[in-house]
Structures are given as structure tokens and as C-alpha cells.
Protein backbone atom coordinates (compact mmCIF):
# COMPACT_ATOMS: atom_id res chain seq x y z
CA UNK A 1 18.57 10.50 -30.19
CA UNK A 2 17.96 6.95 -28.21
CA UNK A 3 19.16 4.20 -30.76
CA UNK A 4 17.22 0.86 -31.12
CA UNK A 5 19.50 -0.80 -29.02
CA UNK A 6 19.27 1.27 -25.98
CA UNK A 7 15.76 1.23 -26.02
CA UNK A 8 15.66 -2.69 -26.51
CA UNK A 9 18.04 -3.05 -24.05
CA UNK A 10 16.23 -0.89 -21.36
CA UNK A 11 13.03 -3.22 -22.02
CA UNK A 12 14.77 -6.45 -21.76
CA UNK A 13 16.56 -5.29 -18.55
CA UNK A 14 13.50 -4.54 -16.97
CA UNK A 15 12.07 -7.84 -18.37
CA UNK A 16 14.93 -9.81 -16.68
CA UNK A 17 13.86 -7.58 -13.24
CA UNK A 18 10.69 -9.10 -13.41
CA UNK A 19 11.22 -12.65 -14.01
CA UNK A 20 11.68 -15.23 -11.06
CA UNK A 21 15.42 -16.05 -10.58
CA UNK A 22 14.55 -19.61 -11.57
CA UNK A 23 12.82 -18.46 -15.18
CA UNK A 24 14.34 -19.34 -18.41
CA UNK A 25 14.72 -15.69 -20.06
CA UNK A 26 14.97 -16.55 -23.70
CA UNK A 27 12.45 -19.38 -23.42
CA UNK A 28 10.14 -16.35 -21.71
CA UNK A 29 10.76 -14.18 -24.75
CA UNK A 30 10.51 -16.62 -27.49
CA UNK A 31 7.02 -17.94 -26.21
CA UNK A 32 5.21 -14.48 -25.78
CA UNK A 33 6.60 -13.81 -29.41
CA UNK A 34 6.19 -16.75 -30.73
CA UNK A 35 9.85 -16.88 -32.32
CA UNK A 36 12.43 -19.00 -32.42
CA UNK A 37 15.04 -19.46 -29.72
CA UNK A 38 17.97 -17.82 -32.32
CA UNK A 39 15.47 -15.03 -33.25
CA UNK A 40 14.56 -14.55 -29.14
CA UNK A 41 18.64 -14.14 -28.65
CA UNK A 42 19.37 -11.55 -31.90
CA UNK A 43 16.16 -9.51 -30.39
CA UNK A 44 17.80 -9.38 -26.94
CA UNK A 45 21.15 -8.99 -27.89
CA UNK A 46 20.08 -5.76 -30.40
CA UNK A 47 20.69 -7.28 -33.53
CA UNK A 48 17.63 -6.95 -34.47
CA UNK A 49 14.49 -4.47 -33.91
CA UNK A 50 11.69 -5.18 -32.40
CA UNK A 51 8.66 -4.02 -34.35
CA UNK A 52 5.48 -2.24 -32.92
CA UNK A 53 3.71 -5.71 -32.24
CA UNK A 54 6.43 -7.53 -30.55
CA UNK A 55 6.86 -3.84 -28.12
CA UNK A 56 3.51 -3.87 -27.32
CA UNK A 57 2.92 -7.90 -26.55
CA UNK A 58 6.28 -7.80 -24.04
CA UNK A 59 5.24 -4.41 -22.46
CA UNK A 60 1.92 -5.20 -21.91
CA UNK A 61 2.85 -8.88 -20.32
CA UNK A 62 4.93 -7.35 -17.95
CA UNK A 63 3.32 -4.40 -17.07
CA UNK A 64 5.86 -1.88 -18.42
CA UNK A 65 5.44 1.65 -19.66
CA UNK A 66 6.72 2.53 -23.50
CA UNK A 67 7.20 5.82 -22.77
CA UNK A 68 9.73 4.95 -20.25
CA UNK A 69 11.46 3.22 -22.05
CA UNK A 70 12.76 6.24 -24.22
CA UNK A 71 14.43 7.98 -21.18
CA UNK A 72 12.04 11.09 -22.34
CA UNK A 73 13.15 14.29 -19.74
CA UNK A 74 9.81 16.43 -19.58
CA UNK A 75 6.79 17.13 -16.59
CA UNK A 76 5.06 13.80 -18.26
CA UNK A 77 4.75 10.70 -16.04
CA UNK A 78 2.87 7.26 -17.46
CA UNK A 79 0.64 5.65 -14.24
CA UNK A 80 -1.48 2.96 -14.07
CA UNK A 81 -4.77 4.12 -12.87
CA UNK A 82 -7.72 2.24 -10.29
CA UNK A 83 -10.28 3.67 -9.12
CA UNK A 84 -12.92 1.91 -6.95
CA UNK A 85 -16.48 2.55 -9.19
CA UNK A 86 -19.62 0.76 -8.65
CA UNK A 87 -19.38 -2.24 -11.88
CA UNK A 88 -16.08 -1.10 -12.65
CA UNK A 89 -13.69 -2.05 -9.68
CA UNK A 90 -15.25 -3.32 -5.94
CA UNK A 91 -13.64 -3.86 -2.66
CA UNK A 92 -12.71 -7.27 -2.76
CA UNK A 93 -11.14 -6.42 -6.57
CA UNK A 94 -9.29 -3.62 -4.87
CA UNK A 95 -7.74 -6.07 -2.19
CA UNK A 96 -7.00 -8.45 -4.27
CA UNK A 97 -4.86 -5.84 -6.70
CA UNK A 98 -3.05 -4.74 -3.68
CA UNK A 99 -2.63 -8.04 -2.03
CA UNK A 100 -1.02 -9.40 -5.79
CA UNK A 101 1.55 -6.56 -5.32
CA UNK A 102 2.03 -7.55 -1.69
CA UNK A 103 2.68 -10.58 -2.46
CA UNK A 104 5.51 -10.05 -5.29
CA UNK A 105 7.14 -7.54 -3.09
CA UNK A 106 7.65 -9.88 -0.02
CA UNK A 107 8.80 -12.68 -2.58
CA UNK A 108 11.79 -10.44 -3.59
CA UNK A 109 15.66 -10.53 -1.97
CA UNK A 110 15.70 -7.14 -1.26
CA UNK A 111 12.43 -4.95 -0.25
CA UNK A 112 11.32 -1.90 1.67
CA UNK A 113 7.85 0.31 2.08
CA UNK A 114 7.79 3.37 2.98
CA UNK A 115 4.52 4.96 3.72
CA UNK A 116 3.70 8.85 4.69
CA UNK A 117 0.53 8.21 6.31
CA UNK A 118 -2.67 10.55 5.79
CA UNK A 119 -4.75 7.71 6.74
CA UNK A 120 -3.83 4.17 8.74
CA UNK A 121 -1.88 2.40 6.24
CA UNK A 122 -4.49 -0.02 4.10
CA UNK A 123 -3.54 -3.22 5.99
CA UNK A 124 -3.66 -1.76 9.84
CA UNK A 125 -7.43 -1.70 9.33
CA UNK A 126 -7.65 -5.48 9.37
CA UNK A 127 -5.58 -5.77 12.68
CA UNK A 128 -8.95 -6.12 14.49
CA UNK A 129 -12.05 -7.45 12.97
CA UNK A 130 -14.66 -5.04 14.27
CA UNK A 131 -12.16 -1.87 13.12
CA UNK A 132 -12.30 -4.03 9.56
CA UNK A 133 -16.09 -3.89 9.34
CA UNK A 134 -16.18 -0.07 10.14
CA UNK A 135 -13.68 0.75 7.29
CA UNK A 136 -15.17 -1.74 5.04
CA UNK A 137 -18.20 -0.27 5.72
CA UNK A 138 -17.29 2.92 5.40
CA UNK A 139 -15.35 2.46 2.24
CA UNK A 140 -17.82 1.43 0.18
CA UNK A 141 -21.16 3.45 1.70
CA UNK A 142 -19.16 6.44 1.91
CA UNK A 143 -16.54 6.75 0.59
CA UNK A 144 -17.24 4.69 -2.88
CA UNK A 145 -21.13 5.08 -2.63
CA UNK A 146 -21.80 1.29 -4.04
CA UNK A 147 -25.69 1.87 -4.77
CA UNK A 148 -26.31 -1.59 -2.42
CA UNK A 149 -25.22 0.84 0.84
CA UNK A 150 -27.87 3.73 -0.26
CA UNK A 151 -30.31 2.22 2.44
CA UNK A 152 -28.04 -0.03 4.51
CA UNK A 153 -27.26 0.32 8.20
CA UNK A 154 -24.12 -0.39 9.74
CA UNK A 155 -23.81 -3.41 12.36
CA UNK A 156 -20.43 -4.83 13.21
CA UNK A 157 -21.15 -8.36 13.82
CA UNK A 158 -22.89 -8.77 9.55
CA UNK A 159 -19.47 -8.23 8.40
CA UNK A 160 -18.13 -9.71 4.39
CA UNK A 161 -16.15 -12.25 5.82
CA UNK A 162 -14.61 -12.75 2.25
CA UNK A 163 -13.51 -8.88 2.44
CA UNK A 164 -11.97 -9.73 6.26
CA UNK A 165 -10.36 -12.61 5.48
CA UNK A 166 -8.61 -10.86 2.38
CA UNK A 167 -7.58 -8.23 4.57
CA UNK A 168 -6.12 -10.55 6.97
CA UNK A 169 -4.05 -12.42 4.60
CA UNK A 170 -2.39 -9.22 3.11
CA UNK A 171 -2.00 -7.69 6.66
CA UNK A 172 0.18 -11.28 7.52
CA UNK A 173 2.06 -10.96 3.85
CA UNK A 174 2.45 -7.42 4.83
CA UNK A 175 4.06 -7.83 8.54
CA UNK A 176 7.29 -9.75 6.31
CA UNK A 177 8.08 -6.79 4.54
CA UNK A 178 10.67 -4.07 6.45
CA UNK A 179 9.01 -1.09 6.69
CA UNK A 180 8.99 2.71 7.44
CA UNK A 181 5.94 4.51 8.24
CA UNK A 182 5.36 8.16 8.64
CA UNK A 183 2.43 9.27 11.04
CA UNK A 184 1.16 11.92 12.88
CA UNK A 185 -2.13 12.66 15.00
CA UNK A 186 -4.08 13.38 12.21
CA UNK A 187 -3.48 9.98 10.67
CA UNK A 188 -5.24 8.21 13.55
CA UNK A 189 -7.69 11.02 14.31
CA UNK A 190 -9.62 10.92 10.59
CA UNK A 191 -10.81 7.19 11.96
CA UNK A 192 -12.68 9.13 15.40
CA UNK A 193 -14.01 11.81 13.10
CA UNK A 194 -15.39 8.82 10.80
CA UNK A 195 -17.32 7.17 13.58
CA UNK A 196 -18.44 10.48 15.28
CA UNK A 197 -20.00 11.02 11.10
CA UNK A 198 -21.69 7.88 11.30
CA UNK A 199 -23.30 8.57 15.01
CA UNK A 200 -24.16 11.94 14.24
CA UNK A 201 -25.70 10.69 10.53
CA UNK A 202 -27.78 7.75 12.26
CA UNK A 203 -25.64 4.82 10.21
CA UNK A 204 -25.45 2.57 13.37
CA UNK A 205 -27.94 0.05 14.01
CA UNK A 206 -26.82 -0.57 17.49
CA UNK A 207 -25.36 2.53 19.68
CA UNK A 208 -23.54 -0.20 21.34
CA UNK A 209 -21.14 -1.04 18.40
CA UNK A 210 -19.93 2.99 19.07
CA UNK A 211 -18.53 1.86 22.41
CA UNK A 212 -17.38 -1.42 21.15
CA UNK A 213 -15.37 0.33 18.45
CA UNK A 214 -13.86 2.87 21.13
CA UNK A 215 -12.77 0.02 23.21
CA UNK A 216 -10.91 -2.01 20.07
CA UNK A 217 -9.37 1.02 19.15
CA UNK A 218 -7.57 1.26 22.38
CA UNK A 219 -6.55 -2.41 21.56
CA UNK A 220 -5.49 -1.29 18.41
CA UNK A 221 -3.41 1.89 19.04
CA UNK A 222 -1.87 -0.47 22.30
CA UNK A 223 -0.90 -3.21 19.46
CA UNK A 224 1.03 -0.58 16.93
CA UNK A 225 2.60 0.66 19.94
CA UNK A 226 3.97 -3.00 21.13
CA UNK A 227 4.95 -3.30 17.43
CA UNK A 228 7.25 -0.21 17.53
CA UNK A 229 8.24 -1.07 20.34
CA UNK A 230 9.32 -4.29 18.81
CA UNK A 231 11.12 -2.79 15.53
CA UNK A 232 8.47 -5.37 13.96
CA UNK A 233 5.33 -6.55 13.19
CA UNK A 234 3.05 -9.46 13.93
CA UNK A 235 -0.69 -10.58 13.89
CA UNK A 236 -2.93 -8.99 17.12
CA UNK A 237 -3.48 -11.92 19.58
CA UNK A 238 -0.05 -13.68 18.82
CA UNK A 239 3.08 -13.77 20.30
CA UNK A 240 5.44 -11.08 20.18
CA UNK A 241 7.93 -12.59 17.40
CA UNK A 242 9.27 -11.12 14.45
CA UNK A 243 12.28 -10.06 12.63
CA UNK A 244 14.07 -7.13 14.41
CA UNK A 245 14.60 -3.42 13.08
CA UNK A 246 11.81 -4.46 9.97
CA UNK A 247 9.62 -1.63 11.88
CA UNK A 248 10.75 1.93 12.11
CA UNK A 249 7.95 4.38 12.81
CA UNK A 250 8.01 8.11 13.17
CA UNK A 251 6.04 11.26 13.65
CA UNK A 252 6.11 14.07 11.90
CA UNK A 253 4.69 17.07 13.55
CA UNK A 254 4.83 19.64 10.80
CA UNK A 255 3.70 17.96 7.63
CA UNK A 256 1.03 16.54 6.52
CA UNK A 257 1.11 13.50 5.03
CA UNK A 258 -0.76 12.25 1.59
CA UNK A 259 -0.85 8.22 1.87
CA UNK A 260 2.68 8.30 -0.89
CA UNK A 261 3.82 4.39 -0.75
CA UNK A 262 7.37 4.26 -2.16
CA UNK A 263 8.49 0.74 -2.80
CA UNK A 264 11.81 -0.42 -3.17
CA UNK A 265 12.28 -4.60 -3.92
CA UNK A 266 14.67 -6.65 -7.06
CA UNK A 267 12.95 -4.60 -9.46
CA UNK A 268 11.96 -1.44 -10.73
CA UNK A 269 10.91 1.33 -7.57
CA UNK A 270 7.71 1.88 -7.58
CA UNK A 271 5.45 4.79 -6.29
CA UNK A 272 2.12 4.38 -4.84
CA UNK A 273 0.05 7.68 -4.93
CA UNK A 274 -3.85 7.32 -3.46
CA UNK A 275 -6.63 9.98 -4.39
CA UNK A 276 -10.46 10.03 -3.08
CA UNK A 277 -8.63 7.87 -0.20
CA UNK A 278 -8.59 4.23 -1.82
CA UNK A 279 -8.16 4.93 -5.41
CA UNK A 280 -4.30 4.07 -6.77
CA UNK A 281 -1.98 5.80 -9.37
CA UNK A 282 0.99 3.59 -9.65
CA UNK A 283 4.14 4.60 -12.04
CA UNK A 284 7.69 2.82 -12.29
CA UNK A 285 9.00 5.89 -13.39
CA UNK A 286 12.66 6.29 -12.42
CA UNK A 287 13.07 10.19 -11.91
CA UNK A 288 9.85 10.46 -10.29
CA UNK A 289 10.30 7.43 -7.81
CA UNK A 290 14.11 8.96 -7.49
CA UNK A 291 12.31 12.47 -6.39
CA UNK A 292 9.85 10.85 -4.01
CA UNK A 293 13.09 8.84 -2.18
CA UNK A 294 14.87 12.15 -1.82
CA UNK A 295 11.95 13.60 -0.38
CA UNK A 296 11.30 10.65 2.24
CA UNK A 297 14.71 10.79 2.97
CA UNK A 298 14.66 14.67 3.93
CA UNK A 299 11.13 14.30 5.83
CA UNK A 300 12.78 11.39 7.75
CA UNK A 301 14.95 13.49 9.16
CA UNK A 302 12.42 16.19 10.17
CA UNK A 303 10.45 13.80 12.29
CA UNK A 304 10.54 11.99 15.33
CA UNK A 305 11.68 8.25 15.75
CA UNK A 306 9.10 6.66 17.98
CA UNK A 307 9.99 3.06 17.30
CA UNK A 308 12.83 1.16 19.39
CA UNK A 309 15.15 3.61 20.75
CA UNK A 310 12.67 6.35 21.03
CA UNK A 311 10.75 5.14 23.80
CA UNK A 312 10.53 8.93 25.44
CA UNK A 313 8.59 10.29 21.81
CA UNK A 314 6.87 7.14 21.59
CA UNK A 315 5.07 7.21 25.21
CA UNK A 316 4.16 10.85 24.25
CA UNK A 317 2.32 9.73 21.01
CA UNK A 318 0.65 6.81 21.83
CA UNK A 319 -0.06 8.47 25.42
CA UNK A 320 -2.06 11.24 23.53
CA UNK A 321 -3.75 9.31 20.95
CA UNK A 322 -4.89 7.03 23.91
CA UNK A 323 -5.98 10.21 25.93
CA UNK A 324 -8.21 11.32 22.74
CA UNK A 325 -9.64 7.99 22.67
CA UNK A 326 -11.00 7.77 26.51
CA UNK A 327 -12.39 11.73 25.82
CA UNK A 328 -13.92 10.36 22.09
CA UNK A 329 -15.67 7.47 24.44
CA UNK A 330 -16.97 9.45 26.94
CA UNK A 331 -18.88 12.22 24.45
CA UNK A 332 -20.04 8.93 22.47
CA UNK A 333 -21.32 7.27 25.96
């Protein structure tokens, strides 16, 4: 049976996690309860329970789950839960969740993503602005079916800037963070069969954005390839200049992947799991996020490195993808 104290002390560890090095803790405790310094350190230190109230203000102020926090073994797992719903959660909400998270992640000592990629991952979309206003686009006619998009059209150059600009800023916060990504045809493929849908379904107003896209994609499949090339990451249009071995990319040839974001900074791991393509379950979750690492770890191994060293597997991948492009174009033309 889990004591008081090892409950308490669980929460106020992963309190401490959470808090900027430069944060007073006990002055952080005191003020959400609105206690005394002496009653902030007896709460801390065990010496006295927290009630139901005080539990609930300091797990809900910094995001933690309860049930965690009684170690309970069992198939049940506590996530947070968005889901993009006309007047309940739009795009730009969306972004800015993810760009939030971005942000805390790259302001942390230690830090690592690791993404098995069904689709591009989130912030390789706004590499190019044209490939931005397909997905946005896409997203939210499609995908999201925002009632304003029942009747609209899609033209490339009546972009939301707003949306764009968003995108860009979490695609630079992104490029700081050392990363592993898994791929494989299929994740670059779903974004030909996407525009072939809208050609075939009449969305474009202009046939010529089709062949526009084609052509940026090139750009943009030419650009990941510099960047694992690289072992890093920077902005399309800029000079080559990063922070070596922060890029390791792979393929995977017998899996297929389901967009799983494990995230390992100062804090708590934390798993990223995406249904109906945009929407997020998040969980902290220690045995889970433990099970997903194991699993990364094993698929790792059972793909190809096509970043750095592996220039041989990397001229074959990006060599084909670039092949299916130039056939895409010409049955578009």
C-alpha cells in the first residue's frame, strides 16, 4: 500500500522537474496553496498530508496526472486528449499547443525527439510555403471539415499567413532540438496521393498550382536530403549551419509507422500518440513511455541509417522518392 509520503514525494519530484532551474520551489508551492513558507516545507518534506484540494490545485498547475502518482500496475494509462473540432479546437490553436511544447522542450539541458513517421513530421510541412498552404488546406477542408471549407477552393498564393508564420516559428524552434526520425516511402507518398485527391475532386482553382506543388516538392525532398546529409537541420534558403549529429534519419522498410513522438528532455518522458492524423493523446506515464523507448530502440535497429555515414541507403531513398515525383508530374501535366 503507497504511504502518504511516497505519493507526496512522487508529486513534488515531478513538481521540481518542471520548474525553471532559477525558480524558488517553496515560494512556488506556498503561493499556489496559499500557505505559509513553514507549512509549504512540512508539505514537501511529508510531514504533513496534502488534502484533496491542495492535490488537485498543484496537479492541475503543472499538468500532472493523479493517477500516476500512485505507481498503479494495470492496462490503464491517463492522456491528455486534443482533438481539432470545428468551435472546439482550430488550426492555429493546434499550433500554438504544439509550438508551447516545442518551445519547453528546446529550453531544457538535455532533450531528444524521436518520431516514427506515418506522415511528414508536423513541422516539415512549413519548410516551403506553398507545401504549407496545401497541408493547411488540406487539414482543415479535409481532414477536420471546418464548415468555412464546405464551398472553398484551394489556391496557393490566398494562404493564412498567421497559420504560416506559426508554422515557421515552430519549424526554427524545432531544427534546435536533436532528433531521430523514422521514415519510409509511404511517409512521403500519402502527400502525392493528397494532391492527386484534390485534382481528381476539382479542389484547385488553378491547374497550375498542381505543377507548382510538384516542383517545390522536389525542393523539399532535395532540402531533407542536404539535412541528413548534414546530421542537422536548418531553415530552406539558408546556409548550411547547424549543430552536428542533432539529425539521424532512417528507413524502415518493413514497418509501418503510426506518427508515435517519444520525447525525452529534464523532465518527465513524454509520448506523443496522433489519431485522425492531427489529433494528440499525450501521457507522462512512465511504463508506457519506458515501453515505447524499448520499442524505438529495437525498430532502430531494424532500419536503415540514411543520415551521415549512410550516404549509399540515402542516395537510394531520396533517388526513388525523387523518381516518383518526376512520374507524379508528368501524369498531373
Amino acid at each position: 500500500m503507497v504511504t502518504v509520503p511516497d505519493f507526496q514525494k512522487t508529486l513534488f519530484e515531478q513538481i521540481r522537474e518542471r520548474l525553471p532551474t532559477d525558480a524558488s520551489f517553496v515560494h512556488e508551492i506556498a503561493e499556489l496553496l496559499g500557505i505559509s513558507y513553514d507549512s509549504a516545507y512540512r508539505r514537501i518534506r511529508g510531514e504533513k498530508a496534502l488534502d484533496i484540494q491542495d492535490l488537485y490545485i498543484l496537479a492541475d498547475a503543472y499538468s500532472i496526472s493523479i493517477d500516476t502518482l500512485f505507481k498503479r500496475h494495470g492496462n490503464k494509462i491517463v492522456f491528455d486528449y486534443f482533438t481539432l473540432e470545428p468551435d472546439k479546437l482550430g488550426l492555429k490553436e493546434w499550433l500554438g499547443l504544439i509550438l508551447s511544447d516545442t518551445k519547453k522542450i528546446s529550453q531544457a539541458s538535455e532533450k531528444k525527439i524521436i518520431y516514427a513517421a506515418k506522415d511528414p513530421p508536423v513541422f516539415h510541412n512549413f519548410m516551403i510555403p506553398e507545401l504549407a498552404a496545401f497541408k493547411i488546406f488540406f487539414w482543415q477542408k479535409t481532414l477536420c471539415n471546418f464548415p468555412e471549407f464546405d464551398e472553398k477552393m484551394l489556391r496557393l498564393d490566398d494562404a493564412d499567413m498567421e497559420i504560416i508564420n506559426m508554422g515557421r516559428q515552430l519549424l526554427s524552434v524545432s531544427n534546435k532540438i536533436p532528433t531521430i526520425e523514422i521514415w519510409n516511402e509511404d511517409t512521403f507518398n500519402i502527400t502525392l496521393r493528397q494532391i492527386e485527391y484534390y485534382k481528381v475532386s476539382g479542389y484547385f482553382e488553378k491547374n497550375d498550382d498542381i505543377l507548382n506543388l510538384c516542383d517545390k516538392l522536389i525542393k523539399w525532398v532535395n532540402h531533407i536530403r542536404k539535412q541528413a546529409e548534414c546530421g542537422f537541420k536548418y531553415l530552406y534558403g539558408e546556409p548550411a549551419e547547424g549543430l552536428e549529429n542533432t539529425f539521424s534519419m532512417y528507413e524502415n522498410e518493413v514497418v509501418l509507422n503510426d506518427n508515435t513522438i517519444l520525447v525525452k528532455s529534464d523532465g518527465p518522458t513524454t509520448v506523443y500518440l496522433t489519431f485522425n492524423t492531427l489529433s494528440l493523446l499525450i501521457t507522462q506515464s512512465a511504463a508506457f513511455c519506458e515501453n515505447v523507448d524499448n520499442y524505438f530502440n529495437k525498430l532502430i535497429t531494424k532500419s536503415n541509417l540514411i543520415s551521415v555515414s549512410g550516404a549509399k541507403e540515402r542516395n537510394r531513398f531520396f533517388n526513388k522518392l525523387l523518381y516518383t515525383i518526376e512520374e507524379f508530374r508528368k501524369r498531373m501535366e
